[in-house]
N, C-alpha and C. Protein backbone atom coordinates (compact mmCIF):
# COMPACT_ATOMS: atom_id res chain seq x y z
N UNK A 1 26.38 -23.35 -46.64
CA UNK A 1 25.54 -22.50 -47.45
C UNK A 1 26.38 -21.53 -48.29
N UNK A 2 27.37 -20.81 -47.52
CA UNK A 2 27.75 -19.92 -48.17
C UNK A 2 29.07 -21.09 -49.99
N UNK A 3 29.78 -21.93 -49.38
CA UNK A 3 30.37 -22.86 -50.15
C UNK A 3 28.85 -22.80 -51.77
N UNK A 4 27.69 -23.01 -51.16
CA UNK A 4 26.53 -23.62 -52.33
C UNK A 4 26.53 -22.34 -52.88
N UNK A 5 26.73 -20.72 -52.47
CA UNK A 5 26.27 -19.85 -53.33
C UNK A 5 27.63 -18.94 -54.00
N UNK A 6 28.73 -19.19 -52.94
CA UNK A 6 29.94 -18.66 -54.09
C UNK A 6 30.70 -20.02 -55.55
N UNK A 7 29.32 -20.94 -55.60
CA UNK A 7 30.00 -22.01 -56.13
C UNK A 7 28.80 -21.72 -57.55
N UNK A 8 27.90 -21.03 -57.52
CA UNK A 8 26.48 -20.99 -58.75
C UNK A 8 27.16 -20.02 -60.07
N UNK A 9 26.43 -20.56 -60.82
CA UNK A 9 27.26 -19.83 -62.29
C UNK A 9 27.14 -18.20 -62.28
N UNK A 10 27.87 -17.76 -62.94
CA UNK A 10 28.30 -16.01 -62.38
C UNK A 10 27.06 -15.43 -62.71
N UNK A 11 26.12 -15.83 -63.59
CA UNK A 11 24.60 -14.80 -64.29
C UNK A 11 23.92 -15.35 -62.55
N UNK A 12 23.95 -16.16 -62.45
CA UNK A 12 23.28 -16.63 -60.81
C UNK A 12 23.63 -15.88 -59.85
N UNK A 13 25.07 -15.42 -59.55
CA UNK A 13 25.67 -14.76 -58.34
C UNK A 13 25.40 -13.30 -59.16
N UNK A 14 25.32 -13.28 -60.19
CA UNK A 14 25.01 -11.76 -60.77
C UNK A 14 23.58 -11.40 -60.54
N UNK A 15 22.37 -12.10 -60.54
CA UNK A 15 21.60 -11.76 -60.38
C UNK A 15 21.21 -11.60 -58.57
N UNK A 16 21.76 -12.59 -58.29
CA UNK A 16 21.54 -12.41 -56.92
C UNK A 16 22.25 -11.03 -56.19
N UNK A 17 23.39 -10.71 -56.45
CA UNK A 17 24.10 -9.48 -55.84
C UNK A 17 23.16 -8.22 -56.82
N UNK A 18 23.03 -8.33 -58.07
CA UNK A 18 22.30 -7.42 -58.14
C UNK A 18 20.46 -7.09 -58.06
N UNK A 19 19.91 -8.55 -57.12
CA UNK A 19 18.67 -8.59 -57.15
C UNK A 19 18.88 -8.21 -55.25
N UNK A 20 20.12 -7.74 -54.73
CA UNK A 20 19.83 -7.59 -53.33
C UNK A 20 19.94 -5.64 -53.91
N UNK A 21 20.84 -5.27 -54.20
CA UNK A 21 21.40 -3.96 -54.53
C UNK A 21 19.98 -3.45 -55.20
N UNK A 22 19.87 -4.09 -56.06
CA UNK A 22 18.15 -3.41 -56.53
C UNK A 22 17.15 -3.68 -55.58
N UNK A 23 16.62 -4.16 -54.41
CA UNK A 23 15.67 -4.33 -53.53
C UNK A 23 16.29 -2.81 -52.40
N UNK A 24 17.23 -3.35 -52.25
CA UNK A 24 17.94 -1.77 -51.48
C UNK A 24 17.62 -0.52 -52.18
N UNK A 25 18.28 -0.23 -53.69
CA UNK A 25 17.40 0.83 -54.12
C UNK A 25 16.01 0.83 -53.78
N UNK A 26 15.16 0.01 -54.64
CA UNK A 26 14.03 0.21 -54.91
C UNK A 26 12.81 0.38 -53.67
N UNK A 27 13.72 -0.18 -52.19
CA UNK A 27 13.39 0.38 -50.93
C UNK A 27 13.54 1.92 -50.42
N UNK A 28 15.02 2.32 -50.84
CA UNK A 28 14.95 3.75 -50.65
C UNK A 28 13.89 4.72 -51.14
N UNK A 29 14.19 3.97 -52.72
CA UNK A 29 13.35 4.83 -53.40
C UNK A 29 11.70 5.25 -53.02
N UNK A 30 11.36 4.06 -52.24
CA UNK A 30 10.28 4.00 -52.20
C UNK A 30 9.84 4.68 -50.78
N UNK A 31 10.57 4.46 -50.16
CA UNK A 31 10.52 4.94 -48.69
C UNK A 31 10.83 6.93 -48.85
N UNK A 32 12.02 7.10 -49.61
CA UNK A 32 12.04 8.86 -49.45
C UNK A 32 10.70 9.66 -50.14
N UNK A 33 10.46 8.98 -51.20
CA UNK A 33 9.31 9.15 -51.79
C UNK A 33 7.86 9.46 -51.07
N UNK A 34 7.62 8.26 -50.64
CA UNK A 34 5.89 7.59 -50.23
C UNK A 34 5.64 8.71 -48.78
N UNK A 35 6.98 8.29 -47.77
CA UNK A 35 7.16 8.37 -46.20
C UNK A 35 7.72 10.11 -45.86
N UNK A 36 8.60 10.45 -46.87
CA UNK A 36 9.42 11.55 -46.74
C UNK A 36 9.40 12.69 -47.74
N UNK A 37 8.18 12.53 -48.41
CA UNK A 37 7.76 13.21 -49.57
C UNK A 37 9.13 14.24 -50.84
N UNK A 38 10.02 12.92 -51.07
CA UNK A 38 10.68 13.53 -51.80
C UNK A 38 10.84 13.71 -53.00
N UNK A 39 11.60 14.44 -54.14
CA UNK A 39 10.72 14.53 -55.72
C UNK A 39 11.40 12.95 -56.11
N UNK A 40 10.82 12.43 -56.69
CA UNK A 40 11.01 10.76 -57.11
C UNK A 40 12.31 10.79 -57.99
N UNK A 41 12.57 12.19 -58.39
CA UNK A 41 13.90 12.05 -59.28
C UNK A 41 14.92 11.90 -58.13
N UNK A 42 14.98 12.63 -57.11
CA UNK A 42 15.63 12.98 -56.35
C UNK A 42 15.91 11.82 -55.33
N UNK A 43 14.83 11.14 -54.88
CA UNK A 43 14.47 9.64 -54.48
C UNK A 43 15.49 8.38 -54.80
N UNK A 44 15.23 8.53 -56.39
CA UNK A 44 16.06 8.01 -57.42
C UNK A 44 17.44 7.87 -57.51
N UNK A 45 18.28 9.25 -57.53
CA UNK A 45 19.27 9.30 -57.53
C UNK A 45 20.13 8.96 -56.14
N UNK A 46 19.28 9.49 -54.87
CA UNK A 46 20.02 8.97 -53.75
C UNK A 46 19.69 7.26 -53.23
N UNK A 47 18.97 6.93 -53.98
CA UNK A 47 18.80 5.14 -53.71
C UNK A 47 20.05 4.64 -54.24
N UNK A 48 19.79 5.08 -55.67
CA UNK A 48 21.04 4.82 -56.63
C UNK A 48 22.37 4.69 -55.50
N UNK A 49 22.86 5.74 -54.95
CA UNK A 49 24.33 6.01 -55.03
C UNK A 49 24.61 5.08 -53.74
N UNK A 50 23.23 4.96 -52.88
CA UNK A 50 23.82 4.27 -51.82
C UNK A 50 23.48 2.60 -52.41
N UNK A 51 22.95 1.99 -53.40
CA UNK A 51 22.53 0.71 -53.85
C UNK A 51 24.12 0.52 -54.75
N UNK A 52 24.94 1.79 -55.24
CA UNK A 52 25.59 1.35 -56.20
C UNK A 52 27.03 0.90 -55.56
N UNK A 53 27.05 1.50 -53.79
CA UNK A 53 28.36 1.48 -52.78
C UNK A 53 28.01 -0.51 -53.05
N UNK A 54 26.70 -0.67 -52.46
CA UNK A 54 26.67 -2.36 -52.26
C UNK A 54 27.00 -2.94 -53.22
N UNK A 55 26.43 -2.54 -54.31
CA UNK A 55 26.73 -3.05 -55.40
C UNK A 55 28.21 -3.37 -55.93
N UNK A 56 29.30 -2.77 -55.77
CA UNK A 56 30.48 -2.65 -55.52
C UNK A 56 30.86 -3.68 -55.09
N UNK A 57 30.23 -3.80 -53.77
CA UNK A 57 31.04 -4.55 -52.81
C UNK A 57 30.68 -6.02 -53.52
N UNK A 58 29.73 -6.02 -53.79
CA UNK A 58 28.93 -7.78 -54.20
C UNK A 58 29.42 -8.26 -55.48
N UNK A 59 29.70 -7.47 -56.43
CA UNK A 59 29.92 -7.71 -57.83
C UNK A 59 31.25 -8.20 -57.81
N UNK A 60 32.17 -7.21 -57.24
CA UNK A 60 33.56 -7.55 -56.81
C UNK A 60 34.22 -8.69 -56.23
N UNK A 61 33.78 -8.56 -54.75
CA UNK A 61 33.86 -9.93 -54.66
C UNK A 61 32.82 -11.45 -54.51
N UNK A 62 32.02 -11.34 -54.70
CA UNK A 62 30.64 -12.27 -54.87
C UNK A 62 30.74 -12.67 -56.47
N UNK A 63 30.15 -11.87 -56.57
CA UNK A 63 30.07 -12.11 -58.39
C UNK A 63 30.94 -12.89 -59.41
N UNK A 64 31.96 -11.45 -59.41
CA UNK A 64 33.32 -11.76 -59.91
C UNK A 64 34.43 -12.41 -59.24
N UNK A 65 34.32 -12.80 -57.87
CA UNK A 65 35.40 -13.21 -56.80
C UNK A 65 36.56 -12.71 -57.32
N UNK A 66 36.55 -11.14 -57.29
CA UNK A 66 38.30 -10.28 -57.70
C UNK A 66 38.57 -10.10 -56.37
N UNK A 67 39.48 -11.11 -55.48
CA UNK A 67 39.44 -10.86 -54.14
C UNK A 67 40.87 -9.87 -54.05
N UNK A 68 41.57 -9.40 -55.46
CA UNK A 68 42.24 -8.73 -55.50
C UNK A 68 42.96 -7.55 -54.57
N UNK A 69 42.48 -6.70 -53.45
CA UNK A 69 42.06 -5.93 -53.05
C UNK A 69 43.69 -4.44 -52.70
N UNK A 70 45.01 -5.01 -53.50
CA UNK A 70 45.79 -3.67 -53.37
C UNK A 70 45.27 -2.81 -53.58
N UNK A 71 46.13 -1.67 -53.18
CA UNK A 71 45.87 -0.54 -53.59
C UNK A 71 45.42 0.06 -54.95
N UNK A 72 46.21 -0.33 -55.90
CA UNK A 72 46.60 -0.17 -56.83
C UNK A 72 45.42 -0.64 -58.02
N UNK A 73 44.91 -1.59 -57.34
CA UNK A 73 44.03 -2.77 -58.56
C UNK A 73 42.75 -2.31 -57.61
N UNK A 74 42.32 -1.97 -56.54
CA UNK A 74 41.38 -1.30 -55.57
C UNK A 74 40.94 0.05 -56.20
N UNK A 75 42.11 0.93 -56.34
CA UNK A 75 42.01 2.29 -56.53
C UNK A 75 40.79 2.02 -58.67
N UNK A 76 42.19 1.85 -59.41
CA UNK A 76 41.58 1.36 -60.72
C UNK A 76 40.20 0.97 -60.70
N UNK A 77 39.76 0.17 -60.16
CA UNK A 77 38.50 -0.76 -59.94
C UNK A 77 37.62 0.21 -59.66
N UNK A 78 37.71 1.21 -58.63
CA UNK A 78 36.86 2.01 -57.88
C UNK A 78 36.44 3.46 -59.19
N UNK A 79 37.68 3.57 -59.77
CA UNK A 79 37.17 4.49 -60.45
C UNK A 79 36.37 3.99 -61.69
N UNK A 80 36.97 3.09 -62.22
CA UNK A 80 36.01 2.57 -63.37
C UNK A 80 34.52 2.31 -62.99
N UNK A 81 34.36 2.30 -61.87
CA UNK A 81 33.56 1.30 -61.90
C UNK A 81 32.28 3.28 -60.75
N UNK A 82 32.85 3.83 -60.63
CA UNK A 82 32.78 4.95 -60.02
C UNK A 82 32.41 5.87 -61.60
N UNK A 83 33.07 5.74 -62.81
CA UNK A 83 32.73 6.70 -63.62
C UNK A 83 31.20 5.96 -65.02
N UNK A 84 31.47 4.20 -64.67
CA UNK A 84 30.20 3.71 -64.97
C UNK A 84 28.47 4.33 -64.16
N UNK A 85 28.94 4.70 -63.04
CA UNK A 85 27.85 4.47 -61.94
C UNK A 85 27.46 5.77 -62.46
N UNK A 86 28.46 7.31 -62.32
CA UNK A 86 27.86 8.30 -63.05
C UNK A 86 27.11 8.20 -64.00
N UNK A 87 27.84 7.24 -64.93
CA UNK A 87 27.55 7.49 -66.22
C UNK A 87 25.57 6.47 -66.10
N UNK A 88 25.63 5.49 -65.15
CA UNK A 88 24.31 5.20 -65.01
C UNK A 88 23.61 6.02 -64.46
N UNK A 89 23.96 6.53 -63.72
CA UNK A 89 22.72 7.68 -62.92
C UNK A 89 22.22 8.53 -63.80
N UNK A 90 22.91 8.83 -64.66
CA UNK A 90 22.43 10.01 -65.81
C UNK A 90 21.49 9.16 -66.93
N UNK A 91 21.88 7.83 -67.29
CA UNK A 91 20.77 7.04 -67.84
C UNK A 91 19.65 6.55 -67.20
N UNK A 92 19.69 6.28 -65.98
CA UNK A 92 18.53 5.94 -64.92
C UNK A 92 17.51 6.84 -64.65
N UNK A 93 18.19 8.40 -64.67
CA UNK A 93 17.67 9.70 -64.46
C UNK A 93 16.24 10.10 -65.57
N UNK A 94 17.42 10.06 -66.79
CA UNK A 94 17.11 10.29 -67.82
C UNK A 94 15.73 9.07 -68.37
N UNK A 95 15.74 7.65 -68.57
CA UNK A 95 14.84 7.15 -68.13
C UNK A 95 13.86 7.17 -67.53
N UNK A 96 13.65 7.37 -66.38
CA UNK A 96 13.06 7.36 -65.35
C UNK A 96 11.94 8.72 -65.95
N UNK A 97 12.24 9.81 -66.07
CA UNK A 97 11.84 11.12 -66.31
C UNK A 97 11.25 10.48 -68.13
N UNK A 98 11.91 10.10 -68.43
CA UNK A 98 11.35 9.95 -70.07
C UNK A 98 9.81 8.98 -70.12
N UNK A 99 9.79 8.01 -68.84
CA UNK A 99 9.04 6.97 -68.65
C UNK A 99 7.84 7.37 -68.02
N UNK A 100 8.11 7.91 -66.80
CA UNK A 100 6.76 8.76 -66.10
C UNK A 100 6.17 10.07 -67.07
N UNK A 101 7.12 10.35 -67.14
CA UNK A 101 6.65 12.23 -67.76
C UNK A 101 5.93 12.02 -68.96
N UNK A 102 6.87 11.12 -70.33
CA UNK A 102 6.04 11.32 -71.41
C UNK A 102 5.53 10.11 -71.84
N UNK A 103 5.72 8.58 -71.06
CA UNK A 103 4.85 7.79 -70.95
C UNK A 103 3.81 7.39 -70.37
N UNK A 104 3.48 8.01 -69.00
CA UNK A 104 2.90 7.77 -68.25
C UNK A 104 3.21 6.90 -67.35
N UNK A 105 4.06 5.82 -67.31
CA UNK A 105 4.52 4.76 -66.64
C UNK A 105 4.49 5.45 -64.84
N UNK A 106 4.34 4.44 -64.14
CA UNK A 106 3.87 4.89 -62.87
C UNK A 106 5.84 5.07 -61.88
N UNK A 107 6.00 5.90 -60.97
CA UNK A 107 7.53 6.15 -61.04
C UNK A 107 8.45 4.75 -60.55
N UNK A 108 7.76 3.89 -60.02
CA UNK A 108 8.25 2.56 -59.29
C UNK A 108 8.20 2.00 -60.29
N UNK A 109 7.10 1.40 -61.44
CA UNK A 109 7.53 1.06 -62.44
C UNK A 109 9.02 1.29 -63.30
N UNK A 110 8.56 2.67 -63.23
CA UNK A 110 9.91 3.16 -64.41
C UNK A 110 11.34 3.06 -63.78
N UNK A 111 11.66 2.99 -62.58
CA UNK A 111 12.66 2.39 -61.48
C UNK A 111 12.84 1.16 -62.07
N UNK A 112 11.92 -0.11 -61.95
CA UNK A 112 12.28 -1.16 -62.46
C UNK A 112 12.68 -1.51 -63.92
N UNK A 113 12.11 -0.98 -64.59
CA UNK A 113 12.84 -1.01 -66.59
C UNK A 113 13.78 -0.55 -66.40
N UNK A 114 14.22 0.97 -65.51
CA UNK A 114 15.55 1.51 -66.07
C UNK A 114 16.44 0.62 -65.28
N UNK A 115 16.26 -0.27 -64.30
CA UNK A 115 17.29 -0.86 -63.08
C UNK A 115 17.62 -2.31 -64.55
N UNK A 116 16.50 -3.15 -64.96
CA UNK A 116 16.21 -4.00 -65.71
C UNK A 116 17.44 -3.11 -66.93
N UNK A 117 17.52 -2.04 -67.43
CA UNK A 117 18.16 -1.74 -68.56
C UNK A 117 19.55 -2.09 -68.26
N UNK A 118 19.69 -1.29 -67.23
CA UNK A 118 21.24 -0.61 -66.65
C UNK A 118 21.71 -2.10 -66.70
N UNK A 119 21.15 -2.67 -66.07
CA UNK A 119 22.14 -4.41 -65.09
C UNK A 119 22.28 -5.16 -66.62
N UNK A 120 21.83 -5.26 -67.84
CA UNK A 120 22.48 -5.81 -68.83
C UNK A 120 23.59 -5.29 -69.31
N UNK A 121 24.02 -3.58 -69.23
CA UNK A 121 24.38 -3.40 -69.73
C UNK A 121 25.76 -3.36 -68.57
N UNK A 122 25.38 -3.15 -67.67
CA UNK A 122 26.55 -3.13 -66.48
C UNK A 122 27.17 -4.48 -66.63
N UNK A 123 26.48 -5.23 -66.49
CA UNK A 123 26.95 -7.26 -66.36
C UNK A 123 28.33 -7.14 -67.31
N UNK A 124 27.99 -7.07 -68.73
CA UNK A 124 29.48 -6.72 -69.58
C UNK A 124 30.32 -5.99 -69.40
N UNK A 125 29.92 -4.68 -69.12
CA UNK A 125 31.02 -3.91 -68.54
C UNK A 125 32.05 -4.36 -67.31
N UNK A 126 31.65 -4.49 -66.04
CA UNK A 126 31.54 -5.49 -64.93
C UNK A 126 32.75 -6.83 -65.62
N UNK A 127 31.98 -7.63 -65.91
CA UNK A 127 32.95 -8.60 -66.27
C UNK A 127 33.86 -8.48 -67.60
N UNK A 128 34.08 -7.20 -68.52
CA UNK A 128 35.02 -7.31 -68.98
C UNK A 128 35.64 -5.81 -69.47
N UNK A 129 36.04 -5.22 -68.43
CA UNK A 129 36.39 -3.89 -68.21
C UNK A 129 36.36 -4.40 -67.03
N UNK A 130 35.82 -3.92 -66.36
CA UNK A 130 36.31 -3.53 -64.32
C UNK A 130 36.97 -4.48 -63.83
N UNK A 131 35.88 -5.97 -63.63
CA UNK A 131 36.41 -6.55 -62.32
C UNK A 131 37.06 -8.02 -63.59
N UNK A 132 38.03 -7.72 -64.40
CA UNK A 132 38.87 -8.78 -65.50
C UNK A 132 39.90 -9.52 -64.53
N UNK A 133 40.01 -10.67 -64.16
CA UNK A 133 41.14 -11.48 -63.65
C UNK A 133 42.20 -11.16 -64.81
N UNK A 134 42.94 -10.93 -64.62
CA UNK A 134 44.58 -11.34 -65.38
C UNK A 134 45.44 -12.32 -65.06
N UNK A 135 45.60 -12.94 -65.61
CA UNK A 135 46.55 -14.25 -65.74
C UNK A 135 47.93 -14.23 -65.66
């Protein structure tokens, strides 16, 4: 099994690592929210950070198979890929708040467009910035 799924074309292993990382968010989110009455921005951002650790791990080596793992090419990787994730949380945020507040969009909805935004724009980044084989 595992041979059939590190062998599927990378948009396949991309969607799959990031259709597990988004079910993980979109569980937190939903759970601090609904269960733990927390503000949905707030919900949001801590789904995020713990969906974006997995995410890491899957893209890296699942996805991209950069089984790379020195220090050196580890450290690099982590921050790039550490100053993308900021840089998404502040678009996810920002979203999210633009979608409920002055669209009306319901907040689980607006979770899914901004997750739907981010992962196109991550996928390129991802494969050509962060996790790049060199020859």
């Amino acid at each position: 099994m595992w041979k059939f799924l590190t062998e599927l074309p990378i948009l396949v292993r991309y969607l799959i690592a990031g259709g597990t990382s988004t079910a993980i968010d979109l569980g937190i989110l939903y759970i601090l929210t609904e269960f733990f009455g927390w503000w949905y921005l707030a919900s949001a951002t801590a789904a995020f950070v713990v969906a974006a650790v997995v995410s890491f791990i899957f893209q890296k080596f699942y996805t991209f198979g950069h089984h790379d793992s020195s220090r050196a090419i580890l450290a690099k990787q982590s921050v790039l890929y550490l100053a993308l994730q900021i840089a998404n949380v502040g678009i996810n945020t920002f979203l999210m708040y633009a979608l409920v507040e002055w669209v009306g969009v319901w907040y689980f909805t607006a979770q899914i467009i901004a997750a739907a935004l981010i992962a196109v724009e991550s996928f390129f980044i991802y494969r050509f910035f962060i996790f790049v084989r060199r020859s």
